[in-house]
PDB file of N, CA and C in Angstrom:
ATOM      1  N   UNK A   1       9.930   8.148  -9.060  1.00  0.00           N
ATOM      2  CA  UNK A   1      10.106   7.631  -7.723  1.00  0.00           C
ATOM      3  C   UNK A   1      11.579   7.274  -7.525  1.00  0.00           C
ATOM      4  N   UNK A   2      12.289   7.120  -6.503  1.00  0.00           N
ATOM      5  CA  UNK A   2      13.527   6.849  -5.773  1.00  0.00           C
ATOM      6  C   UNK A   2      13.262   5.896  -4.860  1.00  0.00           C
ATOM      7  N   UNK A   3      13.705   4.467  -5.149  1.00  0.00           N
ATOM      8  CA  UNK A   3      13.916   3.863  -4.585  1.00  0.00           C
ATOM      9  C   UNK A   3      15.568   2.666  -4.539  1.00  0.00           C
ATOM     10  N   UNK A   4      15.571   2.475  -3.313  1.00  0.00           N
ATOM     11  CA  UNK A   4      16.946   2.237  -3.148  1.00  0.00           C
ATOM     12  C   UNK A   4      18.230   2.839  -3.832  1.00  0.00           C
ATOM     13  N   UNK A   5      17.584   4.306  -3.852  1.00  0.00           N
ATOM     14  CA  UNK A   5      18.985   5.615  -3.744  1.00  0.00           C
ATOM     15  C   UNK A   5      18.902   5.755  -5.600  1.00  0.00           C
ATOM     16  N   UNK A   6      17.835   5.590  -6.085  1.00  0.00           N
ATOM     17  CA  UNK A   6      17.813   5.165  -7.874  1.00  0.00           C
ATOM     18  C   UNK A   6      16.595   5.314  -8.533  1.00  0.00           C
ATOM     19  N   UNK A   7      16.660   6.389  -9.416  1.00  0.00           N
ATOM     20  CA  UNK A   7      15.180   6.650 -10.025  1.00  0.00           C
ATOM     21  C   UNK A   7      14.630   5.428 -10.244  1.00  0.00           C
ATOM     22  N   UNK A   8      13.177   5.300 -10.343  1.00  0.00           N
ATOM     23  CA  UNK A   8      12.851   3.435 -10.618  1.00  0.00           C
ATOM     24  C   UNK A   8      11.229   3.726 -10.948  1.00  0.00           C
ATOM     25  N   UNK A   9      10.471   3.281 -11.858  1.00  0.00           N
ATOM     26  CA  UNK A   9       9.282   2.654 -11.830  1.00  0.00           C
ATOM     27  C   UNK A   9       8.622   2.352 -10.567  1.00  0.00           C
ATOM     28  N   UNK A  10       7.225   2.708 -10.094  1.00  0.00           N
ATOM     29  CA  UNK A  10       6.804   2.575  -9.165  1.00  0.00           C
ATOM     30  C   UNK A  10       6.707   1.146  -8.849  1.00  0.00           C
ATOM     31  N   UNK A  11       6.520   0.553 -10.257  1.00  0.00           N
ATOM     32  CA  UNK A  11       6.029  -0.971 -10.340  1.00  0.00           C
ATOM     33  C   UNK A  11       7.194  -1.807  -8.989  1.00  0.00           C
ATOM     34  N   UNK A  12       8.437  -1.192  -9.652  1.00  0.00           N
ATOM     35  CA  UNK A  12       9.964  -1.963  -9.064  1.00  0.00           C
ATOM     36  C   UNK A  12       9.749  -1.897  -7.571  1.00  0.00           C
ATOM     37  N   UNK A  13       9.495  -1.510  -7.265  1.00  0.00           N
ATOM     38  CA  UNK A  13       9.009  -1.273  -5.841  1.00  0.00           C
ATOM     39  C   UNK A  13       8.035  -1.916  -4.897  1.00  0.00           C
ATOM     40  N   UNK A  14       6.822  -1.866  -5.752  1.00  0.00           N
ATOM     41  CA  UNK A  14       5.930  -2.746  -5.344  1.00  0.00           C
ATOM     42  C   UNK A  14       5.805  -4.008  -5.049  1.00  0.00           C
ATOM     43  N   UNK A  15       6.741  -5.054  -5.769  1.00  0.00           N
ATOM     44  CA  UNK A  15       7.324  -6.243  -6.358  1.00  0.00           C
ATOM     45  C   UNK A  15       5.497  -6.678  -7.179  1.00  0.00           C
ATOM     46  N   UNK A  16       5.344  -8.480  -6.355  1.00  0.00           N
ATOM     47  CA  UNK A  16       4.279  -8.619  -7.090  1.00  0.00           C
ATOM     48  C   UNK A  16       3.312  -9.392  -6.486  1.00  0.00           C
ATOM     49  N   UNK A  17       3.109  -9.183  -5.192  1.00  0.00           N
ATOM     50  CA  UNK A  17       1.801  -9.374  -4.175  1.00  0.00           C
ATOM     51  C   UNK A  17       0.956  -8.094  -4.083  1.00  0.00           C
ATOM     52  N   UNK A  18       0.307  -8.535  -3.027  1.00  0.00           N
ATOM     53  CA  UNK A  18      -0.338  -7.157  -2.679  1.00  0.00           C
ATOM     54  C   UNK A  18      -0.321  -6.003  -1.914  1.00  0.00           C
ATOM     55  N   UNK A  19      -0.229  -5.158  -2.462  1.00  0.00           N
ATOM     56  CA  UNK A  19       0.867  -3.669  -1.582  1.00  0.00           C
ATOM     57  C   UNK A  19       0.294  -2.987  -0.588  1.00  0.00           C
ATOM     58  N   UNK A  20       0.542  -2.263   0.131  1.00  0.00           N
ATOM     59  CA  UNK A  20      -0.065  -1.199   0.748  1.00  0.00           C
ATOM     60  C   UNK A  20       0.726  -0.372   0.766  1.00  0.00           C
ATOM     61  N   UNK A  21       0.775   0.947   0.337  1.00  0.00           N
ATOM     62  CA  UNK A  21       1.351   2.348   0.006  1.00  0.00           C
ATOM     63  C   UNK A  21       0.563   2.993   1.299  1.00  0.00           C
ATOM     64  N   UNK A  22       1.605   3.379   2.510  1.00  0.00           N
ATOM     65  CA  UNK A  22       1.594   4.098   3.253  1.00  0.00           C
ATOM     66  C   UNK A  22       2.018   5.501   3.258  1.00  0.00           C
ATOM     67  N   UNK A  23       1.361   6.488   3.699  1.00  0.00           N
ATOM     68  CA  UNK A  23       1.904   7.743   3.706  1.00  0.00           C
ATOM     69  C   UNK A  23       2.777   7.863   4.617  1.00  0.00           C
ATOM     70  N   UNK A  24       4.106   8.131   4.681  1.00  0.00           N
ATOM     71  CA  UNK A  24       5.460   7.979   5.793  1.00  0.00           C
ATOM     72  C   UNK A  24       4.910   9.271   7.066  1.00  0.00           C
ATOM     73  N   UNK A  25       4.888   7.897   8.227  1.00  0.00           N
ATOM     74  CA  UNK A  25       4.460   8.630   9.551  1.00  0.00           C
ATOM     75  C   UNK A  25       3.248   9.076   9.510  1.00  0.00           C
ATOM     76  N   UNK A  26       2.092   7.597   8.549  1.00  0.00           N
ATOM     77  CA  UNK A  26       0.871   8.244   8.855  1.00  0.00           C
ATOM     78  C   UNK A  26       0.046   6.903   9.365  1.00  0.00           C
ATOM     79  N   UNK A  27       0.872   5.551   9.691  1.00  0.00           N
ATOM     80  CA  UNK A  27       0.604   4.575  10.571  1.00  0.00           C
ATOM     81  C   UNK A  27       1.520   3.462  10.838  1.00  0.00           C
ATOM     82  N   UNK A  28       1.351   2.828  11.381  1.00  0.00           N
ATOM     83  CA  UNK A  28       1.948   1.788  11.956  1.00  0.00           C
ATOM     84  C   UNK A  28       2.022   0.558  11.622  1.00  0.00           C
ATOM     85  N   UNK A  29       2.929   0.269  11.085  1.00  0.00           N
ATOM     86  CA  UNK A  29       2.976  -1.090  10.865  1.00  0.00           C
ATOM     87  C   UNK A  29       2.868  -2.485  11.197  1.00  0.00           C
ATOM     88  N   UNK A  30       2.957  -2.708  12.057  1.00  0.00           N
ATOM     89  CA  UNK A  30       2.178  -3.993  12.924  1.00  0.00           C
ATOM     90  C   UNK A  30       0.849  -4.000  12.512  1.00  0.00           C
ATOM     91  N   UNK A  31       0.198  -2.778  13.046  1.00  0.00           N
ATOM     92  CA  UNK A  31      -1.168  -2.613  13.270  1.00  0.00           C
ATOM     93  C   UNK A  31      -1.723  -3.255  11.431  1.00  0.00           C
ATOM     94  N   UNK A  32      -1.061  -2.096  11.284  1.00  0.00           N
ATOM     95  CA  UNK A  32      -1.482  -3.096   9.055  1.00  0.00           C
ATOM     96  C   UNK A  32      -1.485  -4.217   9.017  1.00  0.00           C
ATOM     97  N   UNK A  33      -0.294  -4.567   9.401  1.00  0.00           N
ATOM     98  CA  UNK A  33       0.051  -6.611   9.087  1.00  0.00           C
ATOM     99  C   UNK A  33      -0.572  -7.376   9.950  1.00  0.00           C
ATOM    100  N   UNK A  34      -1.199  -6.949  11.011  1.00  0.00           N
ATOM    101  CA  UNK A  34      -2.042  -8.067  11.991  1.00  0.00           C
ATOM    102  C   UNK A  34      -3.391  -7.825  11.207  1.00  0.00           C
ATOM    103  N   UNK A  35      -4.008  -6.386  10.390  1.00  0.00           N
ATOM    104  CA  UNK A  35      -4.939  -6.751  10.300  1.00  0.00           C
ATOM    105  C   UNK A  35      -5.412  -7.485   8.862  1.00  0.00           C
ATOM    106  N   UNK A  36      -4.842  -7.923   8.353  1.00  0.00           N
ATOM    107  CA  UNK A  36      -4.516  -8.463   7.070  1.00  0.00           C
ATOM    108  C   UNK A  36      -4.213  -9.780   7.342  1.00  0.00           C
ATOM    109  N   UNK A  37      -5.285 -11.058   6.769  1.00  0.00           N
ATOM    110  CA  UNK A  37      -4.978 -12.527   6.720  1.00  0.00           C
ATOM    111  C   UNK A  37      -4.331 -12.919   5.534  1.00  0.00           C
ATOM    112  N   UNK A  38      -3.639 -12.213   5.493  1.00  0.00           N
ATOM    113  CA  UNK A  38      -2.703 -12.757   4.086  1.00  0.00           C
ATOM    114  C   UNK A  38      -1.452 -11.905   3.675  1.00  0.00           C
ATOM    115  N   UNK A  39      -0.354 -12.046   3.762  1.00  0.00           N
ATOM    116  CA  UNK A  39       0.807 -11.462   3.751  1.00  0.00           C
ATOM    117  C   UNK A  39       0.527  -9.895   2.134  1.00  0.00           C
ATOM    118  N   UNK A  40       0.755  -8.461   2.789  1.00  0.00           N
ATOM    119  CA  UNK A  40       0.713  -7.370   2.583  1.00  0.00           C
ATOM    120  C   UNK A  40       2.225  -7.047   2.597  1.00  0.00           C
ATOM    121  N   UNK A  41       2.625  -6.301   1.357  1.00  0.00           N
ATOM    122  CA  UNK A  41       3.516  -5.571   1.673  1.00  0.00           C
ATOM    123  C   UNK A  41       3.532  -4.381   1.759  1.00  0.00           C
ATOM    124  N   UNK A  42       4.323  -3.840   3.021  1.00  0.00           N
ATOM    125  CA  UNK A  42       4.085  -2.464   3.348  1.00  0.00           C
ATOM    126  C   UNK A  42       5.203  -1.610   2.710  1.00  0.00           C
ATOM    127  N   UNK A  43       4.809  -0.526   2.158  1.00  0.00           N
ATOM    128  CA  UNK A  43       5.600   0.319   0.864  1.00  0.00           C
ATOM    129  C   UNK A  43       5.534   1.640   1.767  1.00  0.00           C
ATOM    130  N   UNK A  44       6.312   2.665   2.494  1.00  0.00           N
ATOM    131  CA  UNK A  44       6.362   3.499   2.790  1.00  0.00           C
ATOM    132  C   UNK A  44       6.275   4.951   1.814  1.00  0.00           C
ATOM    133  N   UNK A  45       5.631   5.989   1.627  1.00  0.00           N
ATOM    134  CA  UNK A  45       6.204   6.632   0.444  1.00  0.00           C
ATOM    135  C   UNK A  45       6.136   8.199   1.079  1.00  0.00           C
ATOM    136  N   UNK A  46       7.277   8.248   1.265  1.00  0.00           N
ATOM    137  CA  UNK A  46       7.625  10.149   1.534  1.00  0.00           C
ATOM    138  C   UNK A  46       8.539  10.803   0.634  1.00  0.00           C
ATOM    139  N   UNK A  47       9.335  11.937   1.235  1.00  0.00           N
ATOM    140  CA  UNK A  47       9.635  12.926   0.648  1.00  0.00           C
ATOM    141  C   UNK A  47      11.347  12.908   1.144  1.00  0.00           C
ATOM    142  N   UNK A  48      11.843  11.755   2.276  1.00  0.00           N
ATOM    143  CA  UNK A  48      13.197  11.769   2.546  1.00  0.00           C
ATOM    144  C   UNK A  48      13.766  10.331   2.721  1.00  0.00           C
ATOM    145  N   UNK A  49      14.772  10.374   2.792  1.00  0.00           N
ATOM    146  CA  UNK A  49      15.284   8.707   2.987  1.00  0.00           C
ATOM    147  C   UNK A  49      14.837   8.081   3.852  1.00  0.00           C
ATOM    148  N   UNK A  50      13.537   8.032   4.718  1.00  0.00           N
ATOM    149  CA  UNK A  50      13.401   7.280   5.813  1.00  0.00           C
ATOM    150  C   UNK A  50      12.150   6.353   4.967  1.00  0.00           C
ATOM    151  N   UNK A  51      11.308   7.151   4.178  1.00  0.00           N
ATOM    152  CA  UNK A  51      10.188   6.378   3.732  1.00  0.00           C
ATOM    153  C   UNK A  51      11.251   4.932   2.817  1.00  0.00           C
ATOM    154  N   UNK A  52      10.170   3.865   2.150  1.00  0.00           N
ATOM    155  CA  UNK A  52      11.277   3.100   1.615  1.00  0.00           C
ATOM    156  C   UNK A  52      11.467   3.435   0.181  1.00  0.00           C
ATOM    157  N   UNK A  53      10.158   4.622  -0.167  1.00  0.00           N
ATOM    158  CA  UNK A  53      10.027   5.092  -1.765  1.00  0.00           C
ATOM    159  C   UNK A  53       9.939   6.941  -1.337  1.00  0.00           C
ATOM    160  N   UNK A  54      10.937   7.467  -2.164  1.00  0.00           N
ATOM    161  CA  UNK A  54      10.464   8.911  -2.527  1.00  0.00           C
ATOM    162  C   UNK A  54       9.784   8.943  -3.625  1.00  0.00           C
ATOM    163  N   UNK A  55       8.753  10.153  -3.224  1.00  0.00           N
ATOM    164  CA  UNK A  55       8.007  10.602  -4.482  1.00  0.00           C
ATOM    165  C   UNK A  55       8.652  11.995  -4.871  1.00  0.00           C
ATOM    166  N   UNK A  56       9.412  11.781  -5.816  1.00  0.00           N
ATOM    167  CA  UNK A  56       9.964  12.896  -6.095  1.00  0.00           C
ATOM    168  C   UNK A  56       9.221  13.628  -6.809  1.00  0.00           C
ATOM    169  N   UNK A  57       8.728  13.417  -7.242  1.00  0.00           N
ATOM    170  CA  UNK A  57       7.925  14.201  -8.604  1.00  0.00           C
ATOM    171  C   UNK A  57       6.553  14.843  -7.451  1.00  0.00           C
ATOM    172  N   UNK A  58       6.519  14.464  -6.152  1.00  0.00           N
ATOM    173  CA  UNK A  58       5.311  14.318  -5.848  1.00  0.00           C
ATOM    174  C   UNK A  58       3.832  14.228  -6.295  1.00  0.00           C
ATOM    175  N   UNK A  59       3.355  13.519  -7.201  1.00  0.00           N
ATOM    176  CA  UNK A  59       2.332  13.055  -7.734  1.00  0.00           C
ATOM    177  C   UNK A  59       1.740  12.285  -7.082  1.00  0.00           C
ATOM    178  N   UNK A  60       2.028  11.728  -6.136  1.00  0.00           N
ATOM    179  CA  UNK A  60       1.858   9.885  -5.849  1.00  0.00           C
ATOM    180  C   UNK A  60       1.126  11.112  -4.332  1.00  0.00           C
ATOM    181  N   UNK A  61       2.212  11.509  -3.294  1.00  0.00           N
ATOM    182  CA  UNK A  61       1.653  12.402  -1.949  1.00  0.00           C
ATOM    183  C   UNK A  61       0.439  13.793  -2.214  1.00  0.00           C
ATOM    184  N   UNK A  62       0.421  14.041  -3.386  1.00  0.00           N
ATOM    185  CA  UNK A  62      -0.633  14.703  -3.570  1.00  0.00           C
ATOM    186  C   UNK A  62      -1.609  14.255  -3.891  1.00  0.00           C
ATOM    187  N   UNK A  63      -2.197  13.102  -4.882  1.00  0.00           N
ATOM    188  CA  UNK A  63      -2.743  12.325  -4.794  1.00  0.00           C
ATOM    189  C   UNK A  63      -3.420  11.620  -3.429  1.00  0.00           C
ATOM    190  N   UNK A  64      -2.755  11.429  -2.609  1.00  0.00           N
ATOM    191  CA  UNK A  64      -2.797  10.560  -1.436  1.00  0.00           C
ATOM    192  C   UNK A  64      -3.617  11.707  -0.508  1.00  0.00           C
ATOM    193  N   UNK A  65      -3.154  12.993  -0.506  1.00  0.00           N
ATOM    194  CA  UNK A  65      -3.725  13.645   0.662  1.00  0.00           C
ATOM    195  C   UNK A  65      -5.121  14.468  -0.079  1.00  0.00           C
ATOM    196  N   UNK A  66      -5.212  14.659  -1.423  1.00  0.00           N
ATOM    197  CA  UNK A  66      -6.884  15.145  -2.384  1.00  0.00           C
ATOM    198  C   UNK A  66      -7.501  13.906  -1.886  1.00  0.00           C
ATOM    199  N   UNK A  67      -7.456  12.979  -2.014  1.00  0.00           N
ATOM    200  CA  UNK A  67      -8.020  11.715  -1.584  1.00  0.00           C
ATOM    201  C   UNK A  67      -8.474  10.969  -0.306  1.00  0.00           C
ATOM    202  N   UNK A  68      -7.711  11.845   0.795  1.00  0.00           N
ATOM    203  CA  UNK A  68      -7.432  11.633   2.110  1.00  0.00           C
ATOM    204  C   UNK A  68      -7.065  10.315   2.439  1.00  0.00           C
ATOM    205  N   UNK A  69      -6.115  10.394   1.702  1.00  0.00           N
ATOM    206  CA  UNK A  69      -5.771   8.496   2.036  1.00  0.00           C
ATOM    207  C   UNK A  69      -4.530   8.881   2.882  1.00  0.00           C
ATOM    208  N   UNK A  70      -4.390   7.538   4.029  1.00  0.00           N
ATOM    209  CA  UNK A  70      -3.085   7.452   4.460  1.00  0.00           C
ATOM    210  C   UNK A  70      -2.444   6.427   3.725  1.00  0.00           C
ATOM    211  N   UNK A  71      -3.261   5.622   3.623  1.00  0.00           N
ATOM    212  CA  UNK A  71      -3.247   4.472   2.742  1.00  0.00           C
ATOM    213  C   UNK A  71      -3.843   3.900   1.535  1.00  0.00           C
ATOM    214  N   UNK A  72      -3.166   3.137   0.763  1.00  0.00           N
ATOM    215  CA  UNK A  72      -3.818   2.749  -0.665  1.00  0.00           C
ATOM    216  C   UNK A  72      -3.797   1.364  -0.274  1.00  0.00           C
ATOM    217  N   UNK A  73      -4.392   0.509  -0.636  1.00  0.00           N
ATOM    218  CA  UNK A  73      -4.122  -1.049  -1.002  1.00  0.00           C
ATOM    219  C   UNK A  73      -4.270  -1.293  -2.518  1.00  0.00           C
ATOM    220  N   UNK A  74      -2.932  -2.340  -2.874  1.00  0.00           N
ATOM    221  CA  UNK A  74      -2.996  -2.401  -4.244  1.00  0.00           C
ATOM    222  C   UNK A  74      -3.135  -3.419  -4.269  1.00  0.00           C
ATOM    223  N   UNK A  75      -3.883  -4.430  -5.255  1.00  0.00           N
ATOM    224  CA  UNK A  75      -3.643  -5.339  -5.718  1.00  0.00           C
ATOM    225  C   UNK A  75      -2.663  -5.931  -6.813  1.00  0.00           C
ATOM    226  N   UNK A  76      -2.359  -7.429  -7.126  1.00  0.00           N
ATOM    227  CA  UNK A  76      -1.440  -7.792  -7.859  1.00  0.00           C
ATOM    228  C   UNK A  76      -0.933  -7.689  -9.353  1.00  0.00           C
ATOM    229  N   UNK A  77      -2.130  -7.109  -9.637  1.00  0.00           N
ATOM    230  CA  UNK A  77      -2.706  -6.463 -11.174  1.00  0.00           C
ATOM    231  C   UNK A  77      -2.321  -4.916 -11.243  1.00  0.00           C
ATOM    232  N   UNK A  78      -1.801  -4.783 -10.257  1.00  0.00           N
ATOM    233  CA  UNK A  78      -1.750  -3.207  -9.839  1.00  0.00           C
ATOM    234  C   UNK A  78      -2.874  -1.437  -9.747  1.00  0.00           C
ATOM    235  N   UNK A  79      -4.508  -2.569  -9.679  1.00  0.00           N
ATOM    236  CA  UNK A  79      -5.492  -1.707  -9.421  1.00  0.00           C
ATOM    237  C   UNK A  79      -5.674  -1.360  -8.214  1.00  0.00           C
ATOM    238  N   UNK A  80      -5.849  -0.458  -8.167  1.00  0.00           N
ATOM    239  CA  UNK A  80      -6.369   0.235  -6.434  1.00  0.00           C
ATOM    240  C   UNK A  80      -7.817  -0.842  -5.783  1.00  0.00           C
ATOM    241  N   UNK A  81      -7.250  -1.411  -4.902  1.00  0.00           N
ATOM    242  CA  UNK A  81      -8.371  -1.867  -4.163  1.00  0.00           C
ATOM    243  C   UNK A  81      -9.804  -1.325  -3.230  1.00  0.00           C
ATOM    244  N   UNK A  82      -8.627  -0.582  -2.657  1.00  0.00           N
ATOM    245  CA  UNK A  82      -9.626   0.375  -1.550  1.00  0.00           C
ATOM    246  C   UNK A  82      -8.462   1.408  -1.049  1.00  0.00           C
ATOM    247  N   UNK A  83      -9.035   1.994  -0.427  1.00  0.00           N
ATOM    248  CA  UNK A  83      -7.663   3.325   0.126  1.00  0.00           C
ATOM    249  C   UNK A  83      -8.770   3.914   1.337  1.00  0.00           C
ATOM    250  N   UNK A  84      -7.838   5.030   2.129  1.00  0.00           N
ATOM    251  CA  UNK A  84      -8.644   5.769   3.029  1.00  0.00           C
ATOM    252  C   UNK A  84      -7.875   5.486   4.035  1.00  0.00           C
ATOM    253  N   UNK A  85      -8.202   6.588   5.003  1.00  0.00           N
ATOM    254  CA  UNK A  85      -7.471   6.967   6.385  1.00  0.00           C
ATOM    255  C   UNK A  85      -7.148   6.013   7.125  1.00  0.00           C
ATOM    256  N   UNK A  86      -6.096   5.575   8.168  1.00  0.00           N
ATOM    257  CA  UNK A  86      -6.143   4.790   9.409  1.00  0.00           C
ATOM    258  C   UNK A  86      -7.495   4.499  10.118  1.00  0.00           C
ATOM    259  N   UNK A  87      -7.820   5.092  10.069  1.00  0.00           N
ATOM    260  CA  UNK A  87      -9.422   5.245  10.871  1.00  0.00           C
ATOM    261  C   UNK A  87     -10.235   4.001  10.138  1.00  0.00           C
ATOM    262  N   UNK A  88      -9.496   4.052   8.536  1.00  0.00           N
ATOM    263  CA  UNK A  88     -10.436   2.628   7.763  1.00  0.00           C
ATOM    264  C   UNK A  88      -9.688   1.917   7.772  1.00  0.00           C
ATOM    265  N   UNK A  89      -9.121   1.067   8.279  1.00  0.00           N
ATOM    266  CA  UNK A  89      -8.288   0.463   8.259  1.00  0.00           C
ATOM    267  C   UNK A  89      -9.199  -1.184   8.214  1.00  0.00           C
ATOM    268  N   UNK A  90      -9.446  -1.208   9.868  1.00  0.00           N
ATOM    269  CA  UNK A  90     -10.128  -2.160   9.771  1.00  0.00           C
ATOM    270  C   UNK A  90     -11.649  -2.211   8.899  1.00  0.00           C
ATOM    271  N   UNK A  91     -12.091  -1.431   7.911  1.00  0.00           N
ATOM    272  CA  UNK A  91     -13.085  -1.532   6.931  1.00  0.00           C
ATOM    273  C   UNK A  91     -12.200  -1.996   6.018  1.00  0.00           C
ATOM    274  N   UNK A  92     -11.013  -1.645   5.522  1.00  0.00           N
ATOM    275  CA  UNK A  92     -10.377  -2.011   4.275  1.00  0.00           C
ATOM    276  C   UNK A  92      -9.826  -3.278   4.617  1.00  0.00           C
ATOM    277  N   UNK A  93      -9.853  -3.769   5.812  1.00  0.00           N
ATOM    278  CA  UNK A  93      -9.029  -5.188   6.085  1.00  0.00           C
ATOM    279  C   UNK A  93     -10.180  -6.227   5.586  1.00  0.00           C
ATOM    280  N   UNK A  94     -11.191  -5.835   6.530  1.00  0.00           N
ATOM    281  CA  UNK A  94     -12.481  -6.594   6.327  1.00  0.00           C
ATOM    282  C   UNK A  94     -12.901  -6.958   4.606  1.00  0.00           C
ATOM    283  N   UNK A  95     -12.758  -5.815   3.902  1.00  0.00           N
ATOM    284  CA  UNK A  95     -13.016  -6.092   3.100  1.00  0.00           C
ATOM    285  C   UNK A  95     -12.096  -7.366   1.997  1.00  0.00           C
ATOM    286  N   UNK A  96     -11.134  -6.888   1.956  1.00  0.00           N
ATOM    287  CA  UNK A  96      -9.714  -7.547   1.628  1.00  0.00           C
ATOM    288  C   UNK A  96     -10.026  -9.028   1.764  1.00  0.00           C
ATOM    289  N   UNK A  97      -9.972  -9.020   3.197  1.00  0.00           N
ATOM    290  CA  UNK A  97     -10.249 -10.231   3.988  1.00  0.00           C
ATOM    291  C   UNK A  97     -11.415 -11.312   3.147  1.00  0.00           C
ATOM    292  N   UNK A  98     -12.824 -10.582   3.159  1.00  0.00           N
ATOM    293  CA  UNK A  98     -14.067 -11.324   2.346  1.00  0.00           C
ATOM    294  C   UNK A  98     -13.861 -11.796   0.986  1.00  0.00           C
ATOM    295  N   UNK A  99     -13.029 -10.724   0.781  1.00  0.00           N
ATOM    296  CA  UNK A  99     -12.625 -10.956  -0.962  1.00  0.00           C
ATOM    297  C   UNK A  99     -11.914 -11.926  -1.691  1.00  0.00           C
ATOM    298  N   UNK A 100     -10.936 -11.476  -0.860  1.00  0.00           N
ATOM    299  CA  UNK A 100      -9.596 -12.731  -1.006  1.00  0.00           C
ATOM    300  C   UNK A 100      -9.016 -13.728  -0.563  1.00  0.00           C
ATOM    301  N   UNK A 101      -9.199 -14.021   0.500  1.00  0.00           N
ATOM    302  CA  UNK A 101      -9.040 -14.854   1.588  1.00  0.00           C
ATOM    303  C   UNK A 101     -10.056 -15.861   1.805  1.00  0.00           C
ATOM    304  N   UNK A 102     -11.136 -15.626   2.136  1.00  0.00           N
ATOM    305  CA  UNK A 102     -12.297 -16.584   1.929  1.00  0.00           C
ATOM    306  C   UNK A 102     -12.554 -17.069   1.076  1.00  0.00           C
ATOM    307  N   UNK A 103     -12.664 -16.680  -0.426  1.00  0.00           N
ATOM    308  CA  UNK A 103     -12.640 -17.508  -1.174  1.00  0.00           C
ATOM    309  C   UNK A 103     -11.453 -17.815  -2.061  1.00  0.00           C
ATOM    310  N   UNK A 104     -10.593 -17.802  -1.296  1.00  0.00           N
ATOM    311  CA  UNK A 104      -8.940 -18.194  -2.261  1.00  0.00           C
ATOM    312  C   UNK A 104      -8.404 -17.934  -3.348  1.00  0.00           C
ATOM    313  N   UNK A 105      -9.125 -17.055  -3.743  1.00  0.00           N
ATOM    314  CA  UNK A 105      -8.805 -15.888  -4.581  1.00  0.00           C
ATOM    315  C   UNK A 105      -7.128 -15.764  -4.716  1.00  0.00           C
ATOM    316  N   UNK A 106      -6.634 -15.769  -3.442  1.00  0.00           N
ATOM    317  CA  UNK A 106      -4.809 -15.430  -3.366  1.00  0.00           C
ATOM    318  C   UNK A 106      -4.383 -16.440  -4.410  1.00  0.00           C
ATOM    319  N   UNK A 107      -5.300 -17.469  -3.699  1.00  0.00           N
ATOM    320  CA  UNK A 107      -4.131 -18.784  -4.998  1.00  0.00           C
ATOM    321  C   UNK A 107      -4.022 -18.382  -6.534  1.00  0.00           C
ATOM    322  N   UNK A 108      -5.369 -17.751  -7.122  1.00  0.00           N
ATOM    323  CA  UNK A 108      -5.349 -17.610  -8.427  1.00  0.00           C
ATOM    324  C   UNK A 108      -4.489 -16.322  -8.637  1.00  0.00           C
ATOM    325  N   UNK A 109      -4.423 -15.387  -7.567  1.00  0.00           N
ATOM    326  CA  UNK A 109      -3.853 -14.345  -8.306  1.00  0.00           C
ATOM    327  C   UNK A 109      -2.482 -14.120  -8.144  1.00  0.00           C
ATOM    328  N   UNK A 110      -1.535 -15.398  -7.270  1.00  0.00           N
ATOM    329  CA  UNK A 110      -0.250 -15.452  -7.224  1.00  0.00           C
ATOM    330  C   UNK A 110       0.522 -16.199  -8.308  1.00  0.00           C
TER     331      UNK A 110
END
């Protein structure tokens, strides 16, 4: 991966909340962060300097589209939470939401 102009570990990127790996120009950002009760970071990942991560190797965008994800959500452990199209968005919020948020889950895993 390439991030900030520098081969890097995907990890470096991610930092160490909970991520969301967007496919670059496959949604919107507001729309992510409103639907999320708990601060998400949004990780762009394409193929040119506009995303905020290249996948150079492309592993990560092939992955993403066998899968039909626009999106991944990661957690802080760095397991895949849930993933899937814009269209799931608000299923993957909801879920997120029940999981972590309601029962304060965030506190233990920050």
């Amino acid at each position: 991966m390439i991030w900030k102009g520098a081969p890097h570990p995907l990890d470096d990127a991610l930092g160490d909340g909970f991520v969301v790996l967007v496919r670059q120009g496959a949604a919107i950002p507001a729309r992510i962060r409103a639907a999320f009760h708990h601060p998400v970071t949004l990780v762009s990942v394409g193929v040119d300097d506009s995303a905020d991560v290249i996948d150079s190797s492309g592993a990560l965008l092939r992955f993403m589209r066998r899968e039909r994800c626009d999106l991944i959500l990661v957690r802080p452990d760095r397991y895949v939470f849930d993933g899937g199209r814009m269209s799931d968005l608000a299923r993957i919020a909801a879920a997120f939401n029940a999981r972590f948020v309601a029962d304060q889950t965030l506190a233990l895993a920050a």
